[in-house]
N, C-alpha and C. Protein backbone atom coordinates (compact mmCIF):
# COMPACT_ATOMS: atom_id res chain seq x y z
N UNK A 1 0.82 -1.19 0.00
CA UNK A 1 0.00 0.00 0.00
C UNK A 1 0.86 1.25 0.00
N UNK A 2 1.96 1.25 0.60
CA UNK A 2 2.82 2.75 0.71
C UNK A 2 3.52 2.38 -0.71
N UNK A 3 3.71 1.69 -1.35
CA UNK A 3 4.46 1.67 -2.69
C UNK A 3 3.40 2.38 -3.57
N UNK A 4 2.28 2.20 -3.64
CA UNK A 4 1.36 2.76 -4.23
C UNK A 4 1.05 4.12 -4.20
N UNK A 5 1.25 4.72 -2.81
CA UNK A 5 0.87 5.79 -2.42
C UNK A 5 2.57 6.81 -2.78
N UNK A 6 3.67 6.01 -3.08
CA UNK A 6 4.32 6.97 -3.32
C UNK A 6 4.86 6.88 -4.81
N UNK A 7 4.20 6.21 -5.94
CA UNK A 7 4.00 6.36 -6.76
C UNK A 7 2.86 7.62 -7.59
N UNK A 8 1.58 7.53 -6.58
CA UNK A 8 0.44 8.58 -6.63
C UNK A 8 1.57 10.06 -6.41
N UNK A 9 2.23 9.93 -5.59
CA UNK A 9 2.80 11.04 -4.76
C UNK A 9 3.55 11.26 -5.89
N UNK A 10 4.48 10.89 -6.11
CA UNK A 10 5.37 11.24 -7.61
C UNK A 10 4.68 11.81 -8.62
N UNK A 11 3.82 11.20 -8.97
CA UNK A 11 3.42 11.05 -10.15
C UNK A 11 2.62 12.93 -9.87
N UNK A 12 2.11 12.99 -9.22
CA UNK A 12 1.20 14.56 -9.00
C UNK A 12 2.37 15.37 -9.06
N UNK A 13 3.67 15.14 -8.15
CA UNK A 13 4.32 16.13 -8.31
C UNK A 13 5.21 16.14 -9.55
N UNK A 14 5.24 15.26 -10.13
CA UNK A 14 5.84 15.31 -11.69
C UNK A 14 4.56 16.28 -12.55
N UNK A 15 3.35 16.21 -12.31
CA UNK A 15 2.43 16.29 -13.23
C UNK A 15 2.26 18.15 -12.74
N UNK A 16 2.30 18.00 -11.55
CA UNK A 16 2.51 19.76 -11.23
C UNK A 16 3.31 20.72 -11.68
N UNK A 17 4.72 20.19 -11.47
CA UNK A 17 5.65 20.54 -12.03
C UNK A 17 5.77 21.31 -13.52
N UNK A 18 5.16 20.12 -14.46
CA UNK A 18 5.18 19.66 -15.88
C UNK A 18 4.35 20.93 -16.62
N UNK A 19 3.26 21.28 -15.76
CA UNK A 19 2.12 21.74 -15.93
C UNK A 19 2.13 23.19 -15.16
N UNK A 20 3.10 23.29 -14.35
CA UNK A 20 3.13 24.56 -13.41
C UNK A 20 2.21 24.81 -13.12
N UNK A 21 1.76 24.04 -12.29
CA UNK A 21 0.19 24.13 -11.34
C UNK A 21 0.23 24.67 -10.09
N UNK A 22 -0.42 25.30 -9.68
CA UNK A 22 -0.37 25.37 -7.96
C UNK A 22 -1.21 24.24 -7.43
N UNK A 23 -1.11 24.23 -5.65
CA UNK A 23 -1.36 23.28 -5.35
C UNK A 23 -2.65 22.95 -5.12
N UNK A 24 -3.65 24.30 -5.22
CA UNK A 24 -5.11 24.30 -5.29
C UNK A 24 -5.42 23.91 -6.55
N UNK A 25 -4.87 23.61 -7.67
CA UNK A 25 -5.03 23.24 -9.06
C UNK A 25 -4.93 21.95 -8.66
N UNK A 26 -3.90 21.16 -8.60
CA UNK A 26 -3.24 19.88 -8.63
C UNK A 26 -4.34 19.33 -8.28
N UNK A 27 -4.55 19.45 -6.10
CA UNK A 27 -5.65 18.53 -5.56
C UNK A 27 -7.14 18.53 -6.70
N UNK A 28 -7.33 19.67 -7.49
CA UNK A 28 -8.62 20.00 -7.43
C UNK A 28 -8.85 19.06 -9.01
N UNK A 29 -8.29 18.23 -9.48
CA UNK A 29 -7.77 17.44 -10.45
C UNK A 29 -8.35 16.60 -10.20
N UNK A 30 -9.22 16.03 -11.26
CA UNK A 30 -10.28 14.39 -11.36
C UNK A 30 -9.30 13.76 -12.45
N UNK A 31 -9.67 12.17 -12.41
CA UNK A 31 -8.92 11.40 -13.42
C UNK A 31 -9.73 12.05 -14.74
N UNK A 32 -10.97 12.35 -14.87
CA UNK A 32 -11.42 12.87 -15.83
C UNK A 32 -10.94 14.29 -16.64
N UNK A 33 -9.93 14.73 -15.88
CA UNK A 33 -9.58 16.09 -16.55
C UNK A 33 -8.45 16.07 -17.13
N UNK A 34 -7.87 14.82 -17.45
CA UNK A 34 -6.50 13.93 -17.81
C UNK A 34 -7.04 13.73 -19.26
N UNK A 35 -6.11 14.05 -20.75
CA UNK A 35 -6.39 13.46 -21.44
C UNK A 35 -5.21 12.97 -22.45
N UNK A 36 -4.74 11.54 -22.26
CA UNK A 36 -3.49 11.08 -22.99
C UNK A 36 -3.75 11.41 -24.34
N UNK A 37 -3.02 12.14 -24.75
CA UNK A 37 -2.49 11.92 -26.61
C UNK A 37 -1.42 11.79 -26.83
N UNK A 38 -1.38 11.52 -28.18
CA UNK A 38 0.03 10.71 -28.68
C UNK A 38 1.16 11.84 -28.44
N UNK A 39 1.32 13.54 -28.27
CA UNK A 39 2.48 13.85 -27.52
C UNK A 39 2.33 14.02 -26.34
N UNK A 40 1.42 13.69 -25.47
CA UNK A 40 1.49 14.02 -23.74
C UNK A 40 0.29 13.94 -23.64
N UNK A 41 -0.18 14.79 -22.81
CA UNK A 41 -1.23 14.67 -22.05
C UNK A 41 -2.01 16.30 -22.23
N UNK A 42 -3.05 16.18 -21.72
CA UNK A 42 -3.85 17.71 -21.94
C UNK A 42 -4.83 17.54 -20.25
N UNK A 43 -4.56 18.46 -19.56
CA UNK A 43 -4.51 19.00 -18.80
C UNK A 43 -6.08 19.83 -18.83
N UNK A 44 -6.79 19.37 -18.27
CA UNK A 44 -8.44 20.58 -18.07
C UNK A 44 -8.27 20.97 -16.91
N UNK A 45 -8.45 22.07 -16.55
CA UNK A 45 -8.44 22.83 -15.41
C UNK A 45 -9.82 23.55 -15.28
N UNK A 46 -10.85 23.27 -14.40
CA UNK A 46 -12.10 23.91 -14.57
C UNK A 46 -12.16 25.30 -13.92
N UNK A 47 -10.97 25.60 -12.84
CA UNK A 47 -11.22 26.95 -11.75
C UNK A 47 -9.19 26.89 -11.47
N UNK A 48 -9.52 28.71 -11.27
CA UNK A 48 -8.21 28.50 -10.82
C UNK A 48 -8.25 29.70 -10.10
N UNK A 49 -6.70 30.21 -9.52
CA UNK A 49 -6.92 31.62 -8.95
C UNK A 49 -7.16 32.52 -9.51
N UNK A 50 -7.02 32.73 -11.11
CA UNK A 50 -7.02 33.82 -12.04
C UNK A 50 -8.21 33.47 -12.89
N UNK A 51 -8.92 32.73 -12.80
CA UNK A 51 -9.89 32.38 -13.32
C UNK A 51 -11.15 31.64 -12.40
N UNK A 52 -11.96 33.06 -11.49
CA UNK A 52 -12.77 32.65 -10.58
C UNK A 52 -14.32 32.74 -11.41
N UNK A 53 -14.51 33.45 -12.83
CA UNK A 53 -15.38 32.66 -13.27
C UNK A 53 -15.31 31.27 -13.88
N UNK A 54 -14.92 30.43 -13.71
CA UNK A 54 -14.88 28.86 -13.79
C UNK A 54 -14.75 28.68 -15.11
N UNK A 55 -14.07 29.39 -16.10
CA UNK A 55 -14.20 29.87 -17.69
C UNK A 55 -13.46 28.26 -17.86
N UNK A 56 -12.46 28.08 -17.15
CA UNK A 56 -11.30 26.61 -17.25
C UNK A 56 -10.67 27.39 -18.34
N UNK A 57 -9.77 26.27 -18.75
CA UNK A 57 -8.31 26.10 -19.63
C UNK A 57 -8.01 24.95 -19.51
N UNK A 58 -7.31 24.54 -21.14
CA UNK A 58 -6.68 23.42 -20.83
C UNK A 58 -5.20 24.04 -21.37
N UNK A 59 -4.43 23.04 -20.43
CA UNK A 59 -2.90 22.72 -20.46
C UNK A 59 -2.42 21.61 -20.94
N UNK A 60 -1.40 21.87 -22.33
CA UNK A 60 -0.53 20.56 -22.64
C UNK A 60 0.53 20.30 -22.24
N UNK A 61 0.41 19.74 -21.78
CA UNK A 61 2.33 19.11 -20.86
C UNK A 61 2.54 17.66 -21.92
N UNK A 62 3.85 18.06 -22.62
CA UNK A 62 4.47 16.96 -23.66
C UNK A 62 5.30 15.97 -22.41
């Protein structure tokens, strides 16, 4: 179970990083807002600090 959990743990802070997220972004992240394509991934963000009408953005992290 802790092998798991520090794989989860990596993996967010690789994906934060990647994506230059803050950390109210990161947690606020469903598997649904993940979308693999063939160069990376795309990133939906529905709310953020600069965006308190809930307009979202998406982010590509290769």
């Amino acid at each position: 179970m802790h092998c798991t959990k520090g794989i989860r743990d990596r993996a967010l802070l690789l994906l934060g990083f990647a994506a230059a997220l803050r950390r109210s972004e990161l947690v606020a992240l469903n598997v649904e807002d993940l979308q693999f394509v063939r160069e990376g991934m795309i990133v939906c963000l529905r709310r953020s600090k600069t965006d308190p009408e809930a307009v979202g953005r998406k982010i590509a992290v290769p």
